[in-house]
Structure formats: structure tokens, C-alpha cells
Protein backbone atom coordinates (compact mmCIF):
# COMPACT_ATOMS: atom_id res chain seq x y z
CA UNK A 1 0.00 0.00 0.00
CA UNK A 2 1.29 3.03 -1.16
CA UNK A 3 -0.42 6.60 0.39
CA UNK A 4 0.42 9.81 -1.05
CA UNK A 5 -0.72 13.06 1.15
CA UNK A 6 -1.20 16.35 0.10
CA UNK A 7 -2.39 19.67 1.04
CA UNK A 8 -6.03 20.67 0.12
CA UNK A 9 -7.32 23.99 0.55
CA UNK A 10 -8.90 24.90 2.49
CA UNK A 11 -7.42 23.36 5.80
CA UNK A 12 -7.20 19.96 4.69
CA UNK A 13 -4.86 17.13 4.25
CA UNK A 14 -5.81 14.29 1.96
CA UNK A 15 -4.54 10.86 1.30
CA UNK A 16 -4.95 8.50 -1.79
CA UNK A 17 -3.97 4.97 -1.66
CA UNK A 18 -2.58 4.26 -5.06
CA UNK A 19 -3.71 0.58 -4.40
CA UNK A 20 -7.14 1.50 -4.53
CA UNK A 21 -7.25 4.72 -5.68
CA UNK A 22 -9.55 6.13 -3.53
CA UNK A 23 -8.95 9.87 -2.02
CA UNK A 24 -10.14 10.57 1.66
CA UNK A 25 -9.51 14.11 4.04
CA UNK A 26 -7.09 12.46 6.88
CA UNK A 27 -6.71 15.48 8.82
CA UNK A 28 -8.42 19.06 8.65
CA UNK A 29 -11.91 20.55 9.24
CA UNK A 30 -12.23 22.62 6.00
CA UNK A 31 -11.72 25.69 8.96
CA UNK A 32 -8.72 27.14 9.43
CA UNK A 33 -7.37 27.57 12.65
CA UNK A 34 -9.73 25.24 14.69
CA UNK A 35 -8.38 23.79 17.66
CA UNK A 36 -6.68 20.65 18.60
CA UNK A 37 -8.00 18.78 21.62
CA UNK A 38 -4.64 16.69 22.85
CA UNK A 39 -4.14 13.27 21.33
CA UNK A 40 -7.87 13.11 19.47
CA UNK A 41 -8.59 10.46 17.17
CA UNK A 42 -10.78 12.79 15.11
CA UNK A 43 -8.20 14.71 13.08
CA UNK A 44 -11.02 15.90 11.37
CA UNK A 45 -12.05 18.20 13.62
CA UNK A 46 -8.62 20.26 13.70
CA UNK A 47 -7.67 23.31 10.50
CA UNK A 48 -4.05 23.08 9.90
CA UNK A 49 -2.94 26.81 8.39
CA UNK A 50 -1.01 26.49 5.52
CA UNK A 51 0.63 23.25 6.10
CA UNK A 52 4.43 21.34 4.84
CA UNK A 53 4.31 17.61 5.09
CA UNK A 54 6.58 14.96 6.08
CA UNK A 55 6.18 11.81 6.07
CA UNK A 56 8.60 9.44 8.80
CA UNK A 57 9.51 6.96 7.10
CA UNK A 58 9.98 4.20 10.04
CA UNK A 59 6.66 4.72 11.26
CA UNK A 60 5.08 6.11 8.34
CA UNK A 61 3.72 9.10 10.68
CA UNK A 62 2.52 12.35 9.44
CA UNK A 63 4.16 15.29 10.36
CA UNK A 64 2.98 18.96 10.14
CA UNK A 65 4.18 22.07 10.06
CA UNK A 66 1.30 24.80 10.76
CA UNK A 67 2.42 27.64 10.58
CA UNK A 68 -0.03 30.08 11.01
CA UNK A 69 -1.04 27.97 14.25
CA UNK A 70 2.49 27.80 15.55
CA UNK A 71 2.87 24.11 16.10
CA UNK A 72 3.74 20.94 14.34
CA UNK A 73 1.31 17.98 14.80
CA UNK A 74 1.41 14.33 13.98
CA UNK A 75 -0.46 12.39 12.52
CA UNK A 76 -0.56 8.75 12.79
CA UNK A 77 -2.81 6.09 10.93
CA UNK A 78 -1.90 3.20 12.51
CA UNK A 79 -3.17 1.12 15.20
CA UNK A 80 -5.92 3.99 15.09
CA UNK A 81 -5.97 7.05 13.48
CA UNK A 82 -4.93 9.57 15.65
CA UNK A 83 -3.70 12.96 15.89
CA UNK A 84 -1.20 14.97 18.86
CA UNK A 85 0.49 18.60 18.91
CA UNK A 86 3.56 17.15 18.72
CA UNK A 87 6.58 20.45 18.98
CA UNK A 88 5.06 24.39 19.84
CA UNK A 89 2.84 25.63 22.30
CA UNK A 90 0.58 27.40 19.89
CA UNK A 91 1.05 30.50 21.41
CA UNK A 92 3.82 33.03 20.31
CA UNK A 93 6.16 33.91 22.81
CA UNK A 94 9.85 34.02 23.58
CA UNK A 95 10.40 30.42 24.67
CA UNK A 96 12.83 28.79 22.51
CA UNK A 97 14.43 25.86 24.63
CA UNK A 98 13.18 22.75 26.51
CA UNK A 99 10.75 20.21 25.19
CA UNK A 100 9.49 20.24 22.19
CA UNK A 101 5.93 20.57 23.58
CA UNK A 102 6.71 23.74 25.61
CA UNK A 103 8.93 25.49 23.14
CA UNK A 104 7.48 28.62 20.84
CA UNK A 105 7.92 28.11 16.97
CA UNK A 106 6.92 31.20 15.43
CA UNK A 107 6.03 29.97 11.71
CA UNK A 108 7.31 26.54 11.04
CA UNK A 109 7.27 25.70 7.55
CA UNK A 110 8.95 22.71 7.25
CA UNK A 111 10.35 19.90 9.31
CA UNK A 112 12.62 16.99 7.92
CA UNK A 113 14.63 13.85 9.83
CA UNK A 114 17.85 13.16 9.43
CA UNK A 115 19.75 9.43 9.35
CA UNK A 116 20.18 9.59 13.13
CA UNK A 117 16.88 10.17 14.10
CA UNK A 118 16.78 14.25 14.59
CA UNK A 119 14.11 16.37 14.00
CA UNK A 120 14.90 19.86 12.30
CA UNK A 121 12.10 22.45 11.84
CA UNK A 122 12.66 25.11 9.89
């Protein structure tokens, strides 16, 4: 099974198997800017702002940059779809060290892995 995501305005993220070919919304409410409630399984419910993609490839997770929103989330499809502010607070302050959760990104707009397993947002 191959999935390949993309961007779909407005404030969605879509996936198409290319097994099947069928095209479904994965994350995103069609609103921008809606609210993430911590670790829900409806990433449906959430409106990433002008999002970059990456896809993990050991776990195949989803991550997101949204930038207007000031956070990256991630998205996972397997056991159960589900869907966590994963790095930013979503607020804009001055913070800029500690865990990824409690740290301020002002804009991310992209985030990539390297070979040894670090995260670099951009």
C-alpha cells in the first residue's frame, strides 16, 4: 500500500492509496485555525494553516508544520488514526528551549529527519 498526502485547501490534508485509488480528508476541518483537543482520534475536527508535510519513514507518521497555528502535529494512521500537537505551544512567545511541547515556533514551515533520528524544523 502506497499513500500519497497532500495539502487541500482549504485546511485539509488528503490521502490517496494508489492501491485503490480512492482519495479521503485524513486530517483538517475545511476551517482554518480550529483547535486541537490533545491526542484526538478525530483529526477531522482540527484546521491546519497552511501546512508542509513529512512523512517518517519508520513509522510512516505524518508530520505537520502549521504555521499560522504555531505548532507541528502528527499524525498517525496506525493502530488507530490519531492525531497529537507534537513540537510548539501554539502560542507566540519568547520560549525557545526545553521540550518540544513547551517550546514557541513562530512559523514553522517545514520539518525533515535526518539518518540519526533528529528532528529539524525550519
Amino acid at each position: 500500500n502506497c499513500i500519497i498526502y497532500f495539502f487541500s485547501s482549504p485546511a485539509r490534508i488528503r490521502a490517496i492509496n494508489t492501491s485503490t485509488g480512492i482519495i479521503e480528508t485524513v486530517v483538517g476541518s475545511g476551517t482554518p485555525g480550529s483547535t486541537i483537543v490533545e491526542n484526538d482520534p478525530l483529526a477531522t475536527q482540527i484546521g491546519p494553516s497552511i501546512p508542509d508535510l513529512f512523512v517518517d519513514p519508520s513509522d510512516s507518521s505524518l508530520y505537520i508544520c502549521d504555521r499560522v497555528n504555531l505548532r507541528v502535529l502528527r499524525y498517525s494512521r496506525t493502530p488507530t488514526p490519531t492525531i497529537e500537537r507534537w513540537a510548539g505551544t501554539g502560542l507566540f512567545t519568547t520560549r525557545s528551549q526545553g521540550q518540544r511541547q513547551n517550546i514557541s515556533l513562530h512559523g514553522p514551515i517545514s520539518i525533515t529527519k535526518d539518518n540519526q533520528g533528529f528532528f529539524y524544523i525550519g
